[in-house]
C-alpha atoms as a PDB file:
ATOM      1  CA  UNK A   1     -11.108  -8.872 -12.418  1.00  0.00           C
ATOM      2  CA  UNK A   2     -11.422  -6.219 -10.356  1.00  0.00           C
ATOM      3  CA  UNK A   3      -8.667  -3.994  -8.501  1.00  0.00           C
ATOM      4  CA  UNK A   4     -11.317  -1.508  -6.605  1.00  0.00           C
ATOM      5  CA  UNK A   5     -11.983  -1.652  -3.227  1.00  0.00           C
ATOM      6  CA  UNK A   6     -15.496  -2.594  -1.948  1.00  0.00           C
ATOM      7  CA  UNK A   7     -15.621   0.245   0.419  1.00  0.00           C
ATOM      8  CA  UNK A   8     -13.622   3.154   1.730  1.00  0.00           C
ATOM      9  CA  UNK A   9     -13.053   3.018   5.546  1.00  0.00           C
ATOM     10  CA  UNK A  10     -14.557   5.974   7.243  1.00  0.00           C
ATOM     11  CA  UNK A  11     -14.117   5.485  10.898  1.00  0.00           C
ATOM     12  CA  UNK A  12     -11.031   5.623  12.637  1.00  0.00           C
ATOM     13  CA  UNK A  13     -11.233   1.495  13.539  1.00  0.00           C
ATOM     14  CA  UNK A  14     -11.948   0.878   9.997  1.00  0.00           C
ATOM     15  CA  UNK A  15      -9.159   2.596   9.313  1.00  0.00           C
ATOM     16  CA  UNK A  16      -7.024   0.580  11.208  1.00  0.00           C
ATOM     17  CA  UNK A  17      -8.319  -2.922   9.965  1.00  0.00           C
ATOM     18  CA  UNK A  18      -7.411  -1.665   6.382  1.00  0.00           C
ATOM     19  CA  UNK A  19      -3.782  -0.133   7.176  1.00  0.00           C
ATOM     20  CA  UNK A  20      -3.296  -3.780   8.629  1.00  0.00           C
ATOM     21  CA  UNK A  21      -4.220  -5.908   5.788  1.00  0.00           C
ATOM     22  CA  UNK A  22      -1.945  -3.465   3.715  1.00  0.00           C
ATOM     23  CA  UNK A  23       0.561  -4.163   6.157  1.00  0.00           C
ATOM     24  CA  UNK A  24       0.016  -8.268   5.932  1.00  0.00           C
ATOM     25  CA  UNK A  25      -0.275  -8.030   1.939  1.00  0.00           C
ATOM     26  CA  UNK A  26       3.339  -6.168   1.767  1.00  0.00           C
ATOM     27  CA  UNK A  27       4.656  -9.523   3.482  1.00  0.00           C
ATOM     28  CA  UNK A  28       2.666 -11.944   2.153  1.00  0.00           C
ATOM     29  CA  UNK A  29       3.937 -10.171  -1.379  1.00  0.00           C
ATOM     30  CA  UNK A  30       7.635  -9.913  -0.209  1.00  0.00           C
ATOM     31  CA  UNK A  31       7.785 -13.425   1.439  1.00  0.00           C
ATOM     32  CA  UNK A  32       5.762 -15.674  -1.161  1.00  0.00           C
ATOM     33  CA  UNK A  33       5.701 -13.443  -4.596  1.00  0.00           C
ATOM     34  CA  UNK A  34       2.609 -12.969  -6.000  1.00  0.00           C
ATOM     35  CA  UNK A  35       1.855 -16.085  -7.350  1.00  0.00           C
ATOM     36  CA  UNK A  36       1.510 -17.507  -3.827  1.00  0.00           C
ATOM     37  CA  UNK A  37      -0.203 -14.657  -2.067  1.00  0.00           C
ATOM     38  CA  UNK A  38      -3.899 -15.201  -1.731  1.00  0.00           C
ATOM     39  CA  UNK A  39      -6.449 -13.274   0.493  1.00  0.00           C
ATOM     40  CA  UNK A  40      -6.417 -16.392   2.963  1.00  0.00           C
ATOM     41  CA  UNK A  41      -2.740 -15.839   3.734  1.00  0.00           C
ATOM     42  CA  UNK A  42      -3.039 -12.139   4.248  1.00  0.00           C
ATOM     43  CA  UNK A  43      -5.822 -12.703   6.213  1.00  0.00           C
ATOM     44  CA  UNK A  44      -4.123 -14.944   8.563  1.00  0.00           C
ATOM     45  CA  UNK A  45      -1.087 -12.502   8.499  1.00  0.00           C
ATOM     46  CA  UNK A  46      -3.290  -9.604   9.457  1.00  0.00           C
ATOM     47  CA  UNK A  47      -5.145 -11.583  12.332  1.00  0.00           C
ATOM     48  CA  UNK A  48      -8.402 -11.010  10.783  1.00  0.00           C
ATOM     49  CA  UNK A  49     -11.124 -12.978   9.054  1.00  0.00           C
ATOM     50  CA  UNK A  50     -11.189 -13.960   5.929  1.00  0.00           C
ATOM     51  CA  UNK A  51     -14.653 -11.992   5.883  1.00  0.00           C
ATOM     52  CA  UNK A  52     -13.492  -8.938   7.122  1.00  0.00           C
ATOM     53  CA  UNK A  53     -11.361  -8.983   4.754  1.00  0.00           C
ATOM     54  CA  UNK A  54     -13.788  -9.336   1.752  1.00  0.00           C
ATOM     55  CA  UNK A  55     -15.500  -6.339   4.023  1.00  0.00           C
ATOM     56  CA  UNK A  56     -13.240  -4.304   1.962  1.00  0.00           C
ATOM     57  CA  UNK A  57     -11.338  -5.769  -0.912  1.00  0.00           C
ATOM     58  CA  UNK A  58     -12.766  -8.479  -3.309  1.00  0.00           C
ATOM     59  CA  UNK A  59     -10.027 -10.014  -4.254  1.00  0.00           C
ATOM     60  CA  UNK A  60      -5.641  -9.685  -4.067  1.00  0.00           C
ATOM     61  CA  UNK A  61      -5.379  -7.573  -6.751  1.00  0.00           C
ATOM     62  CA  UNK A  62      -7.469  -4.543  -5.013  1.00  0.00           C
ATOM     63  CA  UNK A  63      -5.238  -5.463  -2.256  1.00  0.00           C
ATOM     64  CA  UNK A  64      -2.395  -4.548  -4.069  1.00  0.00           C
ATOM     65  CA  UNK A  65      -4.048  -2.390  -5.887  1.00  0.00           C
ATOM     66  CA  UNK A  66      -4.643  -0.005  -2.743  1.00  0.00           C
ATOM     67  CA  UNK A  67      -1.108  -0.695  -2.271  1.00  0.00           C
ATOM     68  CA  UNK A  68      -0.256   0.765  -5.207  1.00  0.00           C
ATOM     69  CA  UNK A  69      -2.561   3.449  -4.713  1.00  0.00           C
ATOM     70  CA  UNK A  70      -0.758   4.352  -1.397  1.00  0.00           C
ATOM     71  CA  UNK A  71       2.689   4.747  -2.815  1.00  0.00           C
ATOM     72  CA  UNK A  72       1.587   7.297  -5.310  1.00  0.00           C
ATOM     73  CA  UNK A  73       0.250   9.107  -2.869  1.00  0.00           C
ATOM     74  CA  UNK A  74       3.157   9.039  -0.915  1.00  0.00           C
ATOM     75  CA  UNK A  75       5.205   9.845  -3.875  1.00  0.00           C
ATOM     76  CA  UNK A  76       2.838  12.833  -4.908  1.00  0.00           C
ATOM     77  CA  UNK A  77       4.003  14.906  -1.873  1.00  0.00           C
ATOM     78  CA  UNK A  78       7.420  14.060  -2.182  1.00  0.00           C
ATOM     79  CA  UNK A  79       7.500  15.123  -5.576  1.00  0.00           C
ATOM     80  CA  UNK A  80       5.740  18.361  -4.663  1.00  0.00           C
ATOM     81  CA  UNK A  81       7.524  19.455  -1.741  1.00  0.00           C
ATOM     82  CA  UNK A  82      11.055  18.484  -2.750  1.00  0.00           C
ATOM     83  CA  UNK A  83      10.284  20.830  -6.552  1.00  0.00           C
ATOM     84  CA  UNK A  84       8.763  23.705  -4.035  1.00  0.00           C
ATOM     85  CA  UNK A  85      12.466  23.845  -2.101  1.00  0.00           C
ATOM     86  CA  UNK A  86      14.685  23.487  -4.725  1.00  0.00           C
ATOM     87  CA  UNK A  87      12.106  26.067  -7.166  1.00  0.00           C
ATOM     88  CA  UNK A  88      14.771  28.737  -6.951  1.00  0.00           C
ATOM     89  CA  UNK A  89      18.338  26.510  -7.059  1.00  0.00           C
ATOM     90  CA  UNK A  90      20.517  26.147  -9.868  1.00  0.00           C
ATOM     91  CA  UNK A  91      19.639  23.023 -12.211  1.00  0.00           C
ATOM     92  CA  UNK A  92      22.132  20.513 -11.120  1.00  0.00           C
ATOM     93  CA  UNK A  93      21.040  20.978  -7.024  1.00  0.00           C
ATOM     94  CA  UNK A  94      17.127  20.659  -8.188  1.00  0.00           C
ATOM     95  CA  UNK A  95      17.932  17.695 -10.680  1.00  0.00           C
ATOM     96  CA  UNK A  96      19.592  15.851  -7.689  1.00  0.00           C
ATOM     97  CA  UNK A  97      17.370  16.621  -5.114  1.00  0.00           C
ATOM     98  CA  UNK A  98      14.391  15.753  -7.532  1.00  0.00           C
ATOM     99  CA  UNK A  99      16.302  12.522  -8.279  1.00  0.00           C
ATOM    100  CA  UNK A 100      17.155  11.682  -4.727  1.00  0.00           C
ATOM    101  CA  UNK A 101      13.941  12.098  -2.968  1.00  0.00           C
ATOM    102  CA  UNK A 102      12.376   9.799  -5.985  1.00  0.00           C
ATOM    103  CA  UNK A 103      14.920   6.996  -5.106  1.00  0.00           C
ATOM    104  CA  UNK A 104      13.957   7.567  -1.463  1.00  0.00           C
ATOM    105  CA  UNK A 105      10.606   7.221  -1.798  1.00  0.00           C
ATOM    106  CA  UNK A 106      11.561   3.577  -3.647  1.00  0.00           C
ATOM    107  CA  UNK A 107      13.728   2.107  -0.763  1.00  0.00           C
ATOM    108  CA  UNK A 108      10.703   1.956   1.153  1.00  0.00           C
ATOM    109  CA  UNK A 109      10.137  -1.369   0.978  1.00  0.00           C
ATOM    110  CA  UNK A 110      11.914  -2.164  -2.238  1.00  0.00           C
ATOM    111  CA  UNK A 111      11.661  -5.759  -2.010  1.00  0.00           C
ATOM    112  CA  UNK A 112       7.499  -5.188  -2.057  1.00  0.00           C
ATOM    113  CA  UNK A 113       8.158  -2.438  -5.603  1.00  0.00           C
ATOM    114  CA  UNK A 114      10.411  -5.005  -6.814  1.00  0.00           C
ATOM    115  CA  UNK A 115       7.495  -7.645  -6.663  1.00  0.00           C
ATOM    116  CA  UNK A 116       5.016  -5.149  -7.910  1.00  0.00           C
ATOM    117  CA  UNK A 117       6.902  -4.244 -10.822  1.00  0.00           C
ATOM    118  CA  UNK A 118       7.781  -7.293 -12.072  1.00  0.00           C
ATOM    119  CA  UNK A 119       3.781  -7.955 -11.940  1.00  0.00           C
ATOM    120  CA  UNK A 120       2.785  -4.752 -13.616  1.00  0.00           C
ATOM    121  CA  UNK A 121       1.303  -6.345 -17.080  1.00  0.00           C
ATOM    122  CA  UNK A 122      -1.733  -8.511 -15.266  1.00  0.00           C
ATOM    123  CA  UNK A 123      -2.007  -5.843 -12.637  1.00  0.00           C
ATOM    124  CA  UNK A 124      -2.935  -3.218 -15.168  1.00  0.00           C
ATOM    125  CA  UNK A 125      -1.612  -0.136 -13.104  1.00  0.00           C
ATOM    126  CA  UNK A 126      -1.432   2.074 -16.074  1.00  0.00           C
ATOM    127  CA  UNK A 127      -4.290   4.457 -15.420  1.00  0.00           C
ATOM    128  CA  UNK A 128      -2.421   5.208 -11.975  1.00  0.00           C
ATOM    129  CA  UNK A 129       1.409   5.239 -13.639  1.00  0.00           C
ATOM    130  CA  UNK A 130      -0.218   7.940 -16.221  1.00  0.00           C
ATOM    131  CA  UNK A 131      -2.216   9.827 -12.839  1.00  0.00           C
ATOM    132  CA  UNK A 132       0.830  10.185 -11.546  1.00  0.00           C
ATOM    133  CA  UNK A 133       2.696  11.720 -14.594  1.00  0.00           C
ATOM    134  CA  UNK A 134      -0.393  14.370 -15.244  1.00  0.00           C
ATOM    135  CA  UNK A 135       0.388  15.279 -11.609  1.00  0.00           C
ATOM    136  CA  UNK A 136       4.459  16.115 -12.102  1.00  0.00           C
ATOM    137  CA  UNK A 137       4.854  16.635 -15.459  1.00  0.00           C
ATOM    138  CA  UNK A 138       3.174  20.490 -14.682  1.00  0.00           C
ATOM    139  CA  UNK A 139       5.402  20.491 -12.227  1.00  0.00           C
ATOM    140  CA  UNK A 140       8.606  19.853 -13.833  1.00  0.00           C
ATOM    141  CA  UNK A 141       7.486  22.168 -16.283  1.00  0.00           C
ATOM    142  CA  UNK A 142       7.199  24.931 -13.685  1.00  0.00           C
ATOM    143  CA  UNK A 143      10.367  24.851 -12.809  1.00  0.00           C
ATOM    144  CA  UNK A 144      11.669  24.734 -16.316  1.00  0.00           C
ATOM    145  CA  UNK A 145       9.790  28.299 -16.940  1.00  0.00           C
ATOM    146  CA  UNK A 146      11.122  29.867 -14.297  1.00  0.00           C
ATOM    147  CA  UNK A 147      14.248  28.851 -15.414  1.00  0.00           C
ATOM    148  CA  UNK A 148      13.659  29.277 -18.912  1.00  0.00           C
ATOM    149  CA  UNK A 149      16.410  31.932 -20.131  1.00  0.00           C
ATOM    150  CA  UNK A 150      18.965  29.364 -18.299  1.00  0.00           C
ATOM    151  CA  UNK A 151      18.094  26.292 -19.832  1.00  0.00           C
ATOM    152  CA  UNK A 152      17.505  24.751 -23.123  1.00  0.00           C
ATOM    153  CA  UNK A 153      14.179  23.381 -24.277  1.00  0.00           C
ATOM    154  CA  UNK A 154      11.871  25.736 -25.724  1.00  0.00           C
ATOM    155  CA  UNK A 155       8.794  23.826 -24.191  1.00  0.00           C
ATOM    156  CA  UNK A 156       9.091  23.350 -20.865  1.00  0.00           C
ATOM    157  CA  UNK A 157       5.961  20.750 -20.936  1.00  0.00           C
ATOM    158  CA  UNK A 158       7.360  18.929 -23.647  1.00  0.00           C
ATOM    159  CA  UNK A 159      10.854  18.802 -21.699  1.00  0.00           C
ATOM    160  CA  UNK A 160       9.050  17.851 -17.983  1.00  0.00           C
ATOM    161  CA  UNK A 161       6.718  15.064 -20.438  1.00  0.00           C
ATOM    162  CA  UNK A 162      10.138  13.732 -21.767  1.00  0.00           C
ATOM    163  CA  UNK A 163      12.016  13.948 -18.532  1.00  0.00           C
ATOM    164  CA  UNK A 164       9.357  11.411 -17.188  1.00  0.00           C
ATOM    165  CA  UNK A 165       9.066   9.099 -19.763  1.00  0.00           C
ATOM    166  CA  UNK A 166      12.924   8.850 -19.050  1.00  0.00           C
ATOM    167  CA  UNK A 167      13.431   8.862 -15.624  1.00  0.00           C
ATOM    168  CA  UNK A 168      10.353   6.780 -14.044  1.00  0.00           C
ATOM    169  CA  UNK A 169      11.195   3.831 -16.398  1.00  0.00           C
ATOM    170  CA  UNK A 170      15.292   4.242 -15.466  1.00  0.00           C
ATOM    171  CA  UNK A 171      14.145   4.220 -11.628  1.00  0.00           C
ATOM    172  CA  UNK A 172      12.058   1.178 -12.432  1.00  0.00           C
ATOM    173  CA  UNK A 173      14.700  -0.657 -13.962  1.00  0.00           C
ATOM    174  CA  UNK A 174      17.170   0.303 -10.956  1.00  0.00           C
ATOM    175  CA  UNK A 175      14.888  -1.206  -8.315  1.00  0.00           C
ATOM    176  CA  UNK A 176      14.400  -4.753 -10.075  1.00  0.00           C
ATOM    177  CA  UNK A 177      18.390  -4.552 -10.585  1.00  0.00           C
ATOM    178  CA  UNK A 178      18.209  -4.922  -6.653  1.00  0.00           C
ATOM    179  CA  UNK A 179      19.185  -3.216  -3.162  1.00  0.00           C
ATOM    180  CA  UNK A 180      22.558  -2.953  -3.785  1.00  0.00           C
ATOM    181  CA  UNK A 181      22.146  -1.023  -7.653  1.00  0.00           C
ATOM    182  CA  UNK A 182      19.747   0.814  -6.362  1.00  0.00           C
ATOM    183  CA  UNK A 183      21.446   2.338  -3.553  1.00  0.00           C
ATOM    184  CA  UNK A 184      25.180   3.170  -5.285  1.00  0.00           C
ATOM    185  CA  UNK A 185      25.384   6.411  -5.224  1.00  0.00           C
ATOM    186  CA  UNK A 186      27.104   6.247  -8.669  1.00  0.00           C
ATOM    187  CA  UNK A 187      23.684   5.701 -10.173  1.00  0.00           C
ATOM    188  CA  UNK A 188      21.832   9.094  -8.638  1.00  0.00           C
ATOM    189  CA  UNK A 189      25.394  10.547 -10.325  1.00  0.00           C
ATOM    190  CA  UNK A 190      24.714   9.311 -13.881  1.00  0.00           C
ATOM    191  CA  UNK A 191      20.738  10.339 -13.325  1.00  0.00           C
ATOM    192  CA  UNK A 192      21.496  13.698 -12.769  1.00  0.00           C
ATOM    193  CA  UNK A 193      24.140  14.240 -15.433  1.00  0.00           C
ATOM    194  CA  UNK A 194      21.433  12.499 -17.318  1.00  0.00           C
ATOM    195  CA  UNK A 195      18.520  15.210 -16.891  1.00  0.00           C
ATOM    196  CA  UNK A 196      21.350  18.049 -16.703  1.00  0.00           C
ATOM    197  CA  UNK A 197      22.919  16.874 -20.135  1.00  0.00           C
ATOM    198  CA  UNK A 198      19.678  17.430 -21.683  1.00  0.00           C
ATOM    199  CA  UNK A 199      18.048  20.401 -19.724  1.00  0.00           C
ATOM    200  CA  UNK A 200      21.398  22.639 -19.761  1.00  0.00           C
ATOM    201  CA  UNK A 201      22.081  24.917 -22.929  1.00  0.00           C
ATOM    202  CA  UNK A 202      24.394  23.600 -25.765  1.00  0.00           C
ATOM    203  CA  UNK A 203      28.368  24.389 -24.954  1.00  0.00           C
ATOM    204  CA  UNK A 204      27.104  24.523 -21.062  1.00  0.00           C
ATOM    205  CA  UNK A 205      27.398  20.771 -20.333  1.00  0.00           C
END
């Protein structure tokens, strides 16, 4: 089944009709789960025909799809910009800001990632999950290089590809644990000592 759009809005009132079914599919998804969301209901949440709707999306999972799509976006220049002011700053400062802005990017809407998450198998989000890691692993490895007579790993891409693989599945895990996990401050602590432990030279922990 498909997850692509039908169309890509263009005009500014097109726009609009899509940013509003997102809206209604977020909660449709965070009210009724997925099993119960169907492009009826978000329909009739958005205050649009069921036609329009299939104007643009063929089904729920493009719906959620484009969600998904949206987030990394969103979590694309977050990543970016947070790396480019801490470039310079000593490891534990960029490991922390790197780890909070990735947790704040989450608590937008965590309820809807939650849902999301705990759907990814049938919504086969993979190719997007791996866009996302070609797009900061290069990143992470900058860093590392410019700080390479400070830190430990010898290849900074290998480090940044291993940092990933560790952190987006711990960050995962922390927002189906729920609000209250996922905000403790104790658990951006242990994330940091986490990447610092393993980016920081031996006898420098």
């Amino acid at each position: 089944m498909t997850r692509q759009p039908r169309k890509r809005p263009r005009q500014a009132r097109s726009r609009a009709t899509v940013e509003t079914l997102l809206e209604a599919t977020t909660r449709v998804l965070v009210d009724h789960g997925f099993e119960k969301t169907t492009t009826n209901r978000v329909a009739e949440v958005a205050g649009v025909s069921v036609g329009s709707l299939y104007q643009y999306f063929p089904n729920k999972e493009a719906l959620i799809g484009a969600l998904v799509e949206v987030h990394f976006t969103r979590m694309r220049a977050l990543f970016a910009s947070t790396l480019a002011a801490v470039a310079d700053g000593p490891l534990p400062l960029a490991a922390r800001a790197l780890i909070e802005a990735v947790m704040a990017g989450h608590r937008e809407h965590p309820d809807l990632h939650r849902v999301v998450l705990e759907q990814l198998p049938r919504l086969g989000i993979q190719a997007e999950r791996d866009g996302f890691d070609a797009f900061a692993v290069p990143l992470i490895a900058s860093y590392i290089e410019r700080r390479r007579a400070d830190l430990r790993p010898a290849d900074a891409h290998l480090a940044a590809w291993v940092l990933m693989r560790t952190l987006q599945p711990l960050v995962h895990a922390a927002v189906l644990r729920g609000p209250e996990f996922f905000a403790d401050p104790a658990f951006i602590d242990e994330a940091t000592a986490l990447v610092v432990g393993y980016l920081a030279p031996v006898g420098e922990i």
